[in-house]
Protein backbone atom coordinates (compact mmCIF):
# COMPACT_ATOMS: atom_id res chain seq x y z
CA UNK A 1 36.80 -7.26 67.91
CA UNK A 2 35.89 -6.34 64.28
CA UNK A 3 38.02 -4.32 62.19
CA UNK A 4 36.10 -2.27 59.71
CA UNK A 5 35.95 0.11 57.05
CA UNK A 6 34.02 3.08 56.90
CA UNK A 7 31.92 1.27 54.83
CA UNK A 8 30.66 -0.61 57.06
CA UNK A 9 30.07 2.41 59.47
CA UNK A 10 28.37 3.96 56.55
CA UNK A 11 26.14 1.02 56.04
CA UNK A 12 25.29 1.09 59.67
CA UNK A 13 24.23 4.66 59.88
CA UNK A 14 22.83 5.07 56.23
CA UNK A 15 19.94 2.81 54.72
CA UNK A 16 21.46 0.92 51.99
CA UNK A 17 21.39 -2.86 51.05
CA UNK A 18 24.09 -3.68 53.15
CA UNK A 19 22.10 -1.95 56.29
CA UNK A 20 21.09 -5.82 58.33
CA UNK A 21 24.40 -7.15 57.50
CA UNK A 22 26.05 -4.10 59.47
CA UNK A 23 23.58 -4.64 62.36
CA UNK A 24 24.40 -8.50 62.12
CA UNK A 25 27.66 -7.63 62.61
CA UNK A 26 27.79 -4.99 65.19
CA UNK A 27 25.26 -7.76 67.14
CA UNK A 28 27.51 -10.50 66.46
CA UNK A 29 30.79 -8.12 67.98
CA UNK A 30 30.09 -4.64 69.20
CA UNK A 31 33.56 -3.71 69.88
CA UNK A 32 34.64 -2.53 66.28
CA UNK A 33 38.02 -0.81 65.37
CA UNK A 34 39.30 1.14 62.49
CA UNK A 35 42.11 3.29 61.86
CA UNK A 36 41.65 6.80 62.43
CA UNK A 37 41.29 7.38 58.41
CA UNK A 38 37.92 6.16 58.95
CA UNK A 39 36.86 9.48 60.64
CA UNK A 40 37.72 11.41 57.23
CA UNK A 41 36.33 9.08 54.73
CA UNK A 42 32.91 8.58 56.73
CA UNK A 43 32.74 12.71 56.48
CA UNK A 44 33.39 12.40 52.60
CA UNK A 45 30.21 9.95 52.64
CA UNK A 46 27.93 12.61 54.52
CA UNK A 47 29.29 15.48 52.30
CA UNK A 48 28.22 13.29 49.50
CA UNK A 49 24.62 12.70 50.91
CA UNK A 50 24.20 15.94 51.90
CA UNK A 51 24.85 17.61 48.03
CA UNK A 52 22.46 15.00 46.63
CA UNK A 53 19.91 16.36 49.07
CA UNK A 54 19.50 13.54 51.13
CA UNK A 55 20.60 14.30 54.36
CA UNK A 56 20.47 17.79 56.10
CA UNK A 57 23.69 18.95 57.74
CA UNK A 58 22.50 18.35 60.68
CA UNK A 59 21.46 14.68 60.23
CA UNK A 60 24.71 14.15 59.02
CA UNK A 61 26.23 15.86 62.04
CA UNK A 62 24.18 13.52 64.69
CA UNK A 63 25.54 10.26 62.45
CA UNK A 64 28.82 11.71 62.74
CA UNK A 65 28.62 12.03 66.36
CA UNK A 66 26.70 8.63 66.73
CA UNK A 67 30.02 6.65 64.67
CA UNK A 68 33.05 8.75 66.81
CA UNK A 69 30.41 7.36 69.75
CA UNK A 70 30.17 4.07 68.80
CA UNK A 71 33.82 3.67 67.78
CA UNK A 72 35.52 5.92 70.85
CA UNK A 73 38.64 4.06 71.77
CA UNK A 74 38.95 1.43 68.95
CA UNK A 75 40.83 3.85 66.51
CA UNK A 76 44.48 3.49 65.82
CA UNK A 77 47.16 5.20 64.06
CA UNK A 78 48.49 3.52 61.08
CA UNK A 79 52.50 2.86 61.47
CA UNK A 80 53.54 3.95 58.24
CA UNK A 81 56.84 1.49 58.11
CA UNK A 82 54.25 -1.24 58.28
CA UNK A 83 51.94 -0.12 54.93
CA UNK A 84 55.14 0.47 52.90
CA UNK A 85 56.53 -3.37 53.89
CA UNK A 86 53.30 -4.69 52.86
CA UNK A 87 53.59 -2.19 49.61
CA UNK A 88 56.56 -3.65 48.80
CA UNK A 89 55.19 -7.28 48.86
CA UNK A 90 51.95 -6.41 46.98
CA UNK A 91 50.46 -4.74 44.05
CA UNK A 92 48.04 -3.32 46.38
CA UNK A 93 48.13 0.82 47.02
CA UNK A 94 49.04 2.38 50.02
CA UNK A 95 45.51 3.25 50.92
CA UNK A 96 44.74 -0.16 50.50
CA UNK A 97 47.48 -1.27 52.34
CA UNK A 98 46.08 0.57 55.73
């Protein structure tokens, strides 16, 4: 198992440089997991594409559908007890901390 970002997912599902290192990775481990967050974030990406005119709302809608597919049952709650003890021994933020 491979716990990602939504960038990663992003990089997957949108051509960028980091496109063949997602693949690698999803070939190398195909059972990814990522907090729920992810499921907000990767919409935030889309929203972006789709104002700069890249992707239509309904391309963005079938990569949406494509990442909840491809990630179904490896999403987890974050225990928020757990960020704020690793808060408290960091400088990191609490997003970071997820």
């Amino acid at each position: 198992m491979i716990v990602v970002d939504t960038n990663i997912i992003a990089y997957l599902f949108l051509t960028s440089d980091y496109s063949a290192q997602a693949e690698k990775a999803l070939l190398t481990d195909p059972q990814w997991a990522a907090p729920l967050l992810w499921r907000s974030e990767l919409r935030s990406v889309l929203a972006h594409y789709m104002r700069k005119e890249i992707l239509k709302v309904e391309d963005a809608g079938k990569i949406m559908d494509e990442a909840c597919a491809l990630m179904e049952n490896n999403e987890y709650d974050v225990v928020s007890t757990h960020v704020l003890h690793l808060i408290s021994r960091s400088t990191l933020s609490a997003y970071d901390c997820i």
